[in-house]
Protein backbone atom coordinates (compact mmCIF):
# COMPACT_ATOMS: atom_id res chain seq x y z
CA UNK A 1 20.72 24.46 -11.05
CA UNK A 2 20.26 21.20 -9.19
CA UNK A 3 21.73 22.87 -5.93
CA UNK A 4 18.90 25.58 -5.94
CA UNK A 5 16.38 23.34 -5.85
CA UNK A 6 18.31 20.94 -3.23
CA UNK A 7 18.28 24.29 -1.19
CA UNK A 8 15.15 25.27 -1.77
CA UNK A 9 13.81 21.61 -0.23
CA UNK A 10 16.26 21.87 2.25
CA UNK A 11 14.52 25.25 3.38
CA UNK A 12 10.81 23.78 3.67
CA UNK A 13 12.54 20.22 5.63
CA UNK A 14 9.96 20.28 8.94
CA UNK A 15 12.90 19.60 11.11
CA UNK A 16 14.15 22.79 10.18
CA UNK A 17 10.82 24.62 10.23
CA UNK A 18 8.56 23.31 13.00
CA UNK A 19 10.77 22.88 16.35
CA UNK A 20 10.17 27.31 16.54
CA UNK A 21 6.13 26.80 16.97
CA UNK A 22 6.22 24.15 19.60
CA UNK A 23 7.64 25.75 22.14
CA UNK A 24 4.55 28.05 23.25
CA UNK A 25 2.48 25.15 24.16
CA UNK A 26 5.14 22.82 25.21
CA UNK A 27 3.46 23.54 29.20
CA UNK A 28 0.25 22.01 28.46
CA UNK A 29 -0.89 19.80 31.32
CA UNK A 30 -2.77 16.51 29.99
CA UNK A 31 -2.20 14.46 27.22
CA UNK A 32 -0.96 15.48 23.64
CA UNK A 33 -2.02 13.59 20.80
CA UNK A 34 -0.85 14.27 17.57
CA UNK A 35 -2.48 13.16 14.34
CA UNK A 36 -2.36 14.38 10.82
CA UNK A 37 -2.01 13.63 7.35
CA UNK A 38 0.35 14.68 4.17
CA UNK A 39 3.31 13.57 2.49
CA UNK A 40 5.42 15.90 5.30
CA UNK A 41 3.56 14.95 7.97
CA UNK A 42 5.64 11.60 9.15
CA UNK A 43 8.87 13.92 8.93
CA UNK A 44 6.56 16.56 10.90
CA UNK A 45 6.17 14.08 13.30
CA UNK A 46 9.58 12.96 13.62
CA UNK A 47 10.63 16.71 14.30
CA UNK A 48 7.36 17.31 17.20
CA UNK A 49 9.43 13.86 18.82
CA UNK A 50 12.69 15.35 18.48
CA UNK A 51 11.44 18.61 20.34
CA UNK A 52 8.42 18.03 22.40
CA UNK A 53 9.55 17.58 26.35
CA UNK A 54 6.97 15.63 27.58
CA UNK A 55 4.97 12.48 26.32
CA UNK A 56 3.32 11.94 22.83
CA UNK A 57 0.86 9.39 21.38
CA UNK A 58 -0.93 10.05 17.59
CA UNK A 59 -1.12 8.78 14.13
CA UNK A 60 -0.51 10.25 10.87
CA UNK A 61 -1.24 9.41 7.66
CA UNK A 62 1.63 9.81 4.72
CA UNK A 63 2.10 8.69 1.21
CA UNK A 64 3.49 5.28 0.53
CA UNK A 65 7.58 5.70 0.66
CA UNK A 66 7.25 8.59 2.80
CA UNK A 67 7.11 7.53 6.05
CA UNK A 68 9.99 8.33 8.59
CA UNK A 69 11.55 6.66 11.98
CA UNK A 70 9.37 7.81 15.63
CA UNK A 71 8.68 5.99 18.63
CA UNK A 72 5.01 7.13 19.89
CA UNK A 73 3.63 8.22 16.94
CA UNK A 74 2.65 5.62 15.03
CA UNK A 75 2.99 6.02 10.84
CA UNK A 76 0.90 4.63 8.38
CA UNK A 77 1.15 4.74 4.82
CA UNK A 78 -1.49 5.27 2.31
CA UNK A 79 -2.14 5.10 -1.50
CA UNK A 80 -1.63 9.02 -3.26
CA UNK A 81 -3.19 10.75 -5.52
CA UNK A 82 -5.83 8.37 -5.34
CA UNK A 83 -7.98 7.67 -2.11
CA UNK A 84 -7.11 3.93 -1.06
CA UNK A 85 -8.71 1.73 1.87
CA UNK A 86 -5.26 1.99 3.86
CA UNK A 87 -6.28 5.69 4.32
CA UNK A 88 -10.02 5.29 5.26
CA UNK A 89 -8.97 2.95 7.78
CA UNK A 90 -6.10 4.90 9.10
CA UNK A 91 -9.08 7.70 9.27
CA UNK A 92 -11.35 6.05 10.93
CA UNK A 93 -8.99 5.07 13.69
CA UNK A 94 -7.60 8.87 14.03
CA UNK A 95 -11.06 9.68 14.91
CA UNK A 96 -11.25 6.88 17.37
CA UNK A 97 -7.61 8.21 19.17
CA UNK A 98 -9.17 11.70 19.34
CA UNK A 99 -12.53 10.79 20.79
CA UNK A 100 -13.04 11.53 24.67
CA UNK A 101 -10.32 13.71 24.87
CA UNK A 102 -10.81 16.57 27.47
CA UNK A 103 -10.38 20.07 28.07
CA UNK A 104 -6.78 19.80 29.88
CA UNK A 105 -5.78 17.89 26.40
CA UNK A 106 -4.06 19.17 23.57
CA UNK A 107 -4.45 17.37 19.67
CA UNK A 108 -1.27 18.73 17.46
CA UNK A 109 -2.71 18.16 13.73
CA UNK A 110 0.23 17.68 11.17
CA UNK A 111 -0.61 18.73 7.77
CA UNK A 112 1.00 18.96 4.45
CA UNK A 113 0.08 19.01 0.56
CA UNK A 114 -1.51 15.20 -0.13
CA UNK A 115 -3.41 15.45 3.16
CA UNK A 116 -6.90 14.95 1.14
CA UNK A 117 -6.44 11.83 -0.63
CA UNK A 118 -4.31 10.31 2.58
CA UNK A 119 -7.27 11.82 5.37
CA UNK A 120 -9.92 10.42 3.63
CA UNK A 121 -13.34 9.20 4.65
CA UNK A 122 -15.89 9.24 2.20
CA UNK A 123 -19.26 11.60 3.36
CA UNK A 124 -22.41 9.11 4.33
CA UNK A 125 -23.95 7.24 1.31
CA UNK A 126 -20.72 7.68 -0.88
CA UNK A 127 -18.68 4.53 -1.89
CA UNK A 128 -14.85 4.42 -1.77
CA UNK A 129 -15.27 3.54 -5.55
CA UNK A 130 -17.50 6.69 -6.38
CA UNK A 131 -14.94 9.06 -4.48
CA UNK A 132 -11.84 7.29 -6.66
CA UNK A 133 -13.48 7.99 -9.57
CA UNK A 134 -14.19 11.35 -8.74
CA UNK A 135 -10.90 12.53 -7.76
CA UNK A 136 -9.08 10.33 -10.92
CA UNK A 137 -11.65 13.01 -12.71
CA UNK A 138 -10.27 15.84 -10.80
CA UNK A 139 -7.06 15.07 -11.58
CA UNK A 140 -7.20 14.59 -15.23
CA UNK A 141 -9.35 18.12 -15.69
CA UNK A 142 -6.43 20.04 -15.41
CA UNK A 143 -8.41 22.09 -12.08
CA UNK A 144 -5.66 24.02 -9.59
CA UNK A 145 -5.79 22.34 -6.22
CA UNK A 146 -8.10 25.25 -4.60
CA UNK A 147 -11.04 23.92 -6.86
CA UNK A 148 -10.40 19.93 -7.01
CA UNK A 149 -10.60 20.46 -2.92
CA UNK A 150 -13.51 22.48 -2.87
CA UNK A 151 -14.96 19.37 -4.28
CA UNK A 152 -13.09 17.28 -1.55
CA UNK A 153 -14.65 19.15 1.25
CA UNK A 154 -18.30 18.51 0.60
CA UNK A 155 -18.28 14.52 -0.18
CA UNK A 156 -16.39 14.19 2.92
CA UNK A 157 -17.06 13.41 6.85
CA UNK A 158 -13.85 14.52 7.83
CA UNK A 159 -12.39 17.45 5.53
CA UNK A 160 -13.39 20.97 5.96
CA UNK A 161 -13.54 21.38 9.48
CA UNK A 162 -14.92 18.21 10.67
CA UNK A 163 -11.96 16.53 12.16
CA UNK A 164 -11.61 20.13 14.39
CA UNK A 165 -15.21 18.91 15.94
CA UNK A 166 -14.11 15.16 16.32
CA UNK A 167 -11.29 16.76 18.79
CA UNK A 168 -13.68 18.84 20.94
CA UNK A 169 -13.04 19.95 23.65
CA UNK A 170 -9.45 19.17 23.40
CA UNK A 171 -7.52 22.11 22.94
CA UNK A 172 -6.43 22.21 19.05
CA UNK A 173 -2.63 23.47 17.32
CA UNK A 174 -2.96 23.01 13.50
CA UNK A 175 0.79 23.20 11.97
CA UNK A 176 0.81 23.32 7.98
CA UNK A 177 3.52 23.14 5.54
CA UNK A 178 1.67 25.09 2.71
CA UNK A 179 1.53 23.31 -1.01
CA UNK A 180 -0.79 25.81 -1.93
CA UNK A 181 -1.18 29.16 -3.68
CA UNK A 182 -2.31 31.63 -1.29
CA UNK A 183 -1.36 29.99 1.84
CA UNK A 184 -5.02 28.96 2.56
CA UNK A 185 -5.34 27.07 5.71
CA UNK A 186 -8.71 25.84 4.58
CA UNK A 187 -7.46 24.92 0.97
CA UNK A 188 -4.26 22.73 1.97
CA UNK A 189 -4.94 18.93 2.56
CA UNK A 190 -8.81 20.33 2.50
CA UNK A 191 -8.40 21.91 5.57
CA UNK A 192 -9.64 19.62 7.87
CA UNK A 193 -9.30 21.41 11.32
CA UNK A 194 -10.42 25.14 9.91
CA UNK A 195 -13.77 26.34 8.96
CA UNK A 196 -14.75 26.61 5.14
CA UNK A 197 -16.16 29.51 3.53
CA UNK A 198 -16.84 27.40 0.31
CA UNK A 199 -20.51 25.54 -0.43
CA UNK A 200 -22.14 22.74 -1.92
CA UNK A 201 -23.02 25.17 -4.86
CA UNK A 202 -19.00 26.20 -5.17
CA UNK A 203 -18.47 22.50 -5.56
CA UNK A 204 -21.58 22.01 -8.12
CA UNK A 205 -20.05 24.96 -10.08
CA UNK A 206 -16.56 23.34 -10.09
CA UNK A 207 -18.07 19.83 -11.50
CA UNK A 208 -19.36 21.80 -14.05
CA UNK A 209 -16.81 24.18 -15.07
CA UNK A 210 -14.62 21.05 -15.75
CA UNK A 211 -17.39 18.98 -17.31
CA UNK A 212 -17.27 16.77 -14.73
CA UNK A 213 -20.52 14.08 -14.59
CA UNK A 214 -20.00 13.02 -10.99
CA UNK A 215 -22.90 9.97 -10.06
CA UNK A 216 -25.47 10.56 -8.27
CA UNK A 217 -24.34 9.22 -5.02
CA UNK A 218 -22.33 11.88 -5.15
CA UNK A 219 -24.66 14.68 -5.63
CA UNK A 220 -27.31 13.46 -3.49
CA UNK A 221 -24.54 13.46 -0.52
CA UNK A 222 -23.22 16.94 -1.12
CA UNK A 223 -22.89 18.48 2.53
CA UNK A 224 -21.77 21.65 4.07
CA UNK A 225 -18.98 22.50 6.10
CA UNK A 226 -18.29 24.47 9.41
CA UNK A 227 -18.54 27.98 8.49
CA UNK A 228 -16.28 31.08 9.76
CA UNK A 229 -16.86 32.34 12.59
CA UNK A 230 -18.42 28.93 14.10
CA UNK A 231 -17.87 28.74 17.98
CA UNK A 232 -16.50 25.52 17.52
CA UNK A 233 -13.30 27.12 16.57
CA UNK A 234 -12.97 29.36 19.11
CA UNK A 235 -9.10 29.25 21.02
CA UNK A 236 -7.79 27.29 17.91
CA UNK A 237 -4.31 28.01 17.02
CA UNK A 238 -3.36 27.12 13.15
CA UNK A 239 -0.17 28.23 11.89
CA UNK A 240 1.55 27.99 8.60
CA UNK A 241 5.38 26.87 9.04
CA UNK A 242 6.90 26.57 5.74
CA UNK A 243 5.53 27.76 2.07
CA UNK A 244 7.17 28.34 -1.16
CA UNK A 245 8.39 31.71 -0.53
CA UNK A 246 10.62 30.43 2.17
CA UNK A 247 11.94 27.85 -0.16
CA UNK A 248 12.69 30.54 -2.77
CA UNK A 249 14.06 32.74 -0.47
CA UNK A 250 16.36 30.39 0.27
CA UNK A 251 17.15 29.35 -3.27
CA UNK A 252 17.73 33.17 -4.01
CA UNK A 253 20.32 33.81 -1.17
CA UNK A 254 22.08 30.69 -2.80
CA UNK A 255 22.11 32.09 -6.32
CA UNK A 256 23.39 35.26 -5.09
CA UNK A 257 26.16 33.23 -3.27
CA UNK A 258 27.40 31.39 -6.32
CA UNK A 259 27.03 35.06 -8.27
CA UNK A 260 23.88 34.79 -10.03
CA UNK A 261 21.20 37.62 -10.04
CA UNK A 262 17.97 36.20 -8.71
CA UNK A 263 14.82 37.51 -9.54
CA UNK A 264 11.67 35.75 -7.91
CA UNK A 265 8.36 35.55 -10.47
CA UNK A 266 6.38 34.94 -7.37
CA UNK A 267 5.53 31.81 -5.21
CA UNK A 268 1.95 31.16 -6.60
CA UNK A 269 1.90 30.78 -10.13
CA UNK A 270 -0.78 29.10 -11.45
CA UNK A 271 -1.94 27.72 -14.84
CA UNK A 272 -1.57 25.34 -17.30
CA UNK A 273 1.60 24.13 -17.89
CA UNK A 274 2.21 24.39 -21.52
CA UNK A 275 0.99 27.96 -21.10
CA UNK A 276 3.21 28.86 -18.58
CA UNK A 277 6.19 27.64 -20.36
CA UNK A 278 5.23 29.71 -23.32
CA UNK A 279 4.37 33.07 -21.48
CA UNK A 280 7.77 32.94 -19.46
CA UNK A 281 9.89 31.87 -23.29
CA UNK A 282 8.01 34.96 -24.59
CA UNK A 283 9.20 37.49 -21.93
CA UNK A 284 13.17 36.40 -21.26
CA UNK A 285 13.78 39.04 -23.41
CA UNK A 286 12.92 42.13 -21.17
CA UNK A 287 15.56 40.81 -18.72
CA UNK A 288 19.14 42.47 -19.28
CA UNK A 289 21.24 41.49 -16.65
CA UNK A 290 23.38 38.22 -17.18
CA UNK A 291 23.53 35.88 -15.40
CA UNK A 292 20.20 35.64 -14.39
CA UNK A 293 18.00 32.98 -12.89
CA UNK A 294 14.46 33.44 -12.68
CA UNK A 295 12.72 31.45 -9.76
CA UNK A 296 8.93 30.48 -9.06
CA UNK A 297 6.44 28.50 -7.44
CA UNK A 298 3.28 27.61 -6.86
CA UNK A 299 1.32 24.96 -9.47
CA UNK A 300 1.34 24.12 -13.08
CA UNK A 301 -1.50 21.92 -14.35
CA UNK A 302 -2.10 19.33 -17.12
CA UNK A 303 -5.79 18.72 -18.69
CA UNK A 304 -5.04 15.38 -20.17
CA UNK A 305 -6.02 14.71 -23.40
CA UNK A 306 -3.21 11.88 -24.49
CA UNK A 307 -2.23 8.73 -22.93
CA UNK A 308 1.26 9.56 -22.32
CA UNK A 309 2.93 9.90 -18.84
CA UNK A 310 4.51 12.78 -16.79
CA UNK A 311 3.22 15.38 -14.43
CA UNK A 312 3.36 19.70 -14.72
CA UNK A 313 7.43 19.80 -14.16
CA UNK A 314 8.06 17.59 -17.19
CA UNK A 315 5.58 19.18 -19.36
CA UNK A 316 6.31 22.95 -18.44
CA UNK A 317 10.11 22.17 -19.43
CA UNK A 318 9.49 20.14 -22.63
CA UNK A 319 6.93 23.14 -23.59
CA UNK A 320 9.53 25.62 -22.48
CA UNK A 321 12.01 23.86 -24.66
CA UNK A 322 9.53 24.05 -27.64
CA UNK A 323 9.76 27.51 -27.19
CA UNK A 324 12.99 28.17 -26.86
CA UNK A 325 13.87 26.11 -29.59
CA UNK A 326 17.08 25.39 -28.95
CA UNK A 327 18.30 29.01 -27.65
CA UNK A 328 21.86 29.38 -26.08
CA UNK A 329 22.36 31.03 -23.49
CA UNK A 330 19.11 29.50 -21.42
CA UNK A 331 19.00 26.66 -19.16
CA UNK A 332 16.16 25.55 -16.98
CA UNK A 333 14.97 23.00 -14.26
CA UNK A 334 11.28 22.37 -13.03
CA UNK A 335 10.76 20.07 -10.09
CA UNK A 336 7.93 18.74 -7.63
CA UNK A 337 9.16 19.92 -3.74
CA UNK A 338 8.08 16.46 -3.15
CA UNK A 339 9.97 14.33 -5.56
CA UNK A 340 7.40 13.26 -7.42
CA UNK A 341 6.10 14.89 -10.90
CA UNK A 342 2.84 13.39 -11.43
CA UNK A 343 2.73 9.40 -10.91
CA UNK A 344 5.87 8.50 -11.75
CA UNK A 345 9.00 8.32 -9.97
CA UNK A 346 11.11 11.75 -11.04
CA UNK A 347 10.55 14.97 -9.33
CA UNK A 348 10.83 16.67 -12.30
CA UNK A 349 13.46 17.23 -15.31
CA UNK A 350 15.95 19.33 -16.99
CA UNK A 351 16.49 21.08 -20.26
CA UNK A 352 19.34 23.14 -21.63
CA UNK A 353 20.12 24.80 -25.27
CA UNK A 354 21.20 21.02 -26.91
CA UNK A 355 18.01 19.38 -25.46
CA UNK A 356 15.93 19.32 -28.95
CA UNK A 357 18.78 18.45 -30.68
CA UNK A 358 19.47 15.43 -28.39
CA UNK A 359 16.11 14.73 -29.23
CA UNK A 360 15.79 14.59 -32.38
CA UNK A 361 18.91 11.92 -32.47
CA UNK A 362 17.07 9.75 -30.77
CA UNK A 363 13.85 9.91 -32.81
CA UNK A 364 11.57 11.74 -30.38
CA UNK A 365 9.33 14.20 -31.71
CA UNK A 366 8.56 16.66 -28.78
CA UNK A 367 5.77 18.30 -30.23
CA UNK A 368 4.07 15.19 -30.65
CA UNK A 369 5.06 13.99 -27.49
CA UNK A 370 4.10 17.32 -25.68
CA UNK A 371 0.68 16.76 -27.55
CA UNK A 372 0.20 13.41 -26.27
CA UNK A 373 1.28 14.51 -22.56
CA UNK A 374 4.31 11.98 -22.63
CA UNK A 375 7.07 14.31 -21.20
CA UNK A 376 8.02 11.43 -18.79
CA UNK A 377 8.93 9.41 -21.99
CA UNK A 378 10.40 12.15 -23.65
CA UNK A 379 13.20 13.25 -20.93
CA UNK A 380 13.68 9.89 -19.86
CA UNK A 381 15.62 8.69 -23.10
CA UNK A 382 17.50 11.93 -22.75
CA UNK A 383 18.68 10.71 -19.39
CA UNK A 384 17.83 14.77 -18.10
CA UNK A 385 15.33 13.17 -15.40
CA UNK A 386 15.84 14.56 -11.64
CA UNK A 387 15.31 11.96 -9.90
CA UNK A 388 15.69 12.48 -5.49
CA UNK A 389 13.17 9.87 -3.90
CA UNK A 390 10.95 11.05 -1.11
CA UNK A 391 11.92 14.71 -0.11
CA UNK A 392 9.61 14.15 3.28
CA UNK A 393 8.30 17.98 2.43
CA UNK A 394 5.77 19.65 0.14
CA UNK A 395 5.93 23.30 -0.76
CA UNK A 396 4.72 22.38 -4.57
CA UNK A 397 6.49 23.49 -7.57
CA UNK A 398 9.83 24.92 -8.05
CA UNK A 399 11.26 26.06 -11.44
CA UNK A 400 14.76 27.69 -12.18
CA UNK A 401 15.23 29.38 -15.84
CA UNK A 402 19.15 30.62 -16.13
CA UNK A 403 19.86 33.24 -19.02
CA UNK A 404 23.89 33.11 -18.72
């Protein structure tokens, strides 16, 4: 189970991925800068060293643990999920690098799922403490990624567009490793070198769907974005390079290899975790063939409503194994393409038929637990944590349910 996933990372790794897209602007005649921000985008800019022929300066922006060995292009780390000062500042200099630039120069812009909270510069009369808040609000709603950036967008001078205008009249490549369902350049690290089609009123709408009280120097800085079809983007190339189909592609072709029967749920699931887990438990039985494995992606969420700790992986499996209640012939894995479930330090866990049982040896209720939104604390006694440190790619979830 572990080696589909390990396959399925292996498939979205940007040195396997990128080099392809280079090569048509590899000719350009003045300077290249590259800049960019996500928790791929240091390996992203390890693999534009490795291939580009001529000279490189830039700076991107990755998580903290994340960043990767280059020469010219200079790395800096940043706080994730939440906004930190190491990433305004990093900003603010990107900006500075890409300012002047002229029409013989080229700006390749490296992005990758965590891009919002690493690219960050708050919008004009917002606070770095208002915009934390904000997005610790976000992130506790239980909103898919699509909505928490439409948010992003409009309380920010950079996202949505903007950074595209700080480049002008550089030409401008935009190469994304997609976390997102969809594939939606304009959705993945908030789309900072595409134009938006969302508003201030999508963003208003998404505060309140989630009963989210945002202060007022928030909604009195509300801004829009570049829209489609804006000049400014004219000649701008932006190309998706790796998304979760590619990873389960790959994990599929493996399966088959080692003579299992894959069928793929789809790349962009979305939903709540806990439903998830119960919706797929519910319909293993309409599935005949053994052995089976079952593969998806895309994004589970958790509305938080205990204190516990985990992310979507952990919860999805402990739900799953709710379900399943101990069943036989089913076995399961859920994992972050990232390595890391939430805010701790696992990319996700592991549950087979004896999982409950191991449980309940130990004393953990998982009900209780699943309530509480510990599934971090329940796996971890079990010792069924994955744990694989930085992965240096980000194609969001992956989840592996074997009937045998």
């Amino acid at each position: 189970m572990t080696d589909l996933f390990e396959t399925a990372v292996q498939a979205a790794q940007p040195s396997q991925c990128l080099p392809p897209f280079l090569k048509p602007f590899a000719g350009h005649a003045g300077r290249c800068i590259v800049i960019g921000a996500g928790k791929a985008s240091a390996a992203m800019a390890e693999a534009v060293e490795a291939h580009w022929p001529g000279r490189l300066e830039g700076l991107v922006i990755t998580r903290h643990g994340y960043a990767r060995p280059t020469k010219s292009i200079e790395i800096v780390e940043a706080d994730h999920p939440v906004p930190g000062a190491a990433g305004v500042a990093a900003t603010r200099r990107m900006l500075k690098l890409v300012s002047g630039l002229g029409p013989d120069d080229l700006v390749i812009c490296l992005l990758s799922g965590g891009g919002s909270a690493l690219l960050t510069l708050p919008a004009d009369g917002i606070s770095l403490a208002a915009k934390q808040a904000l997005t610790a609000a976000l992130l506790a709603s239980g909103a898919p990624i699509g909505a928490m950036n439409t948010v992003r967008k409009h309380i920010s001078a950079i996202k949505g567009g903007r950074l595209a205008a700080a480049c002008r009249p550089a030409s401008l490549l935009s190469l994304a490793i997609s976390d997102v369902a969809g594939d939606d350049l304009s959705v993945i690290a908030s789309g900072p070198t595409v134009p938006d089609a969302s508003t201030c009123a999508d963003a208003l709408a998404v505060l309140e769907h989630y009963g989210i009280e945002a202060p007022q120097e928030i909604l009195k800085a509300l801004n829009e974005t570049p829209k489609p079809g804006d000049a400014d983007f004219a000649g701008d190339d932006a190309i998706i390079i790796a998304d979760a189909r590619r990873a389960l592609t790959a994990a599929a072709a493996r399966a088959r290899a080692v003579g299992l029967e894959p069928v793929i749920l789809g790349p962009a699931l979305e939903g709540e975790a806990r439903d998830m887990a119960a919706e797929m438990a519910a319909g293993l039985d309409s599935y005949s063939a053994r052995p089976l494995v079952l593969l998806s992606g895309g994004e589970a969420t958790v509305t938080l409503k205990g204190d516990g700790k985990g992310g979507p992986n952990t919860e999805f499996l402990l739900a799953l194994a709710l379900a399943l209640d101990g069943r036989a012939e089913v076995c399961a894995i859920a994992c972050d393409t990232d390595g890391i479930d939430g805010s701790e330090d696992n990319a996700g866990a592991y549950i087979g038929p004896d999982t409950l049982a191991r449980a309940r040896a130990l004393g953990l209720d998982g009900a209780a637990m699943l309530a509480n939104n510990d599934a971090h604390g329940f796996f971890a006694p079990l010792g069924d944590l994955i744990v694989t440190g930085p992965t240096y790619t980000n194609v969001n979830d992956f989840r592996a349910i074997l009937l045998s």
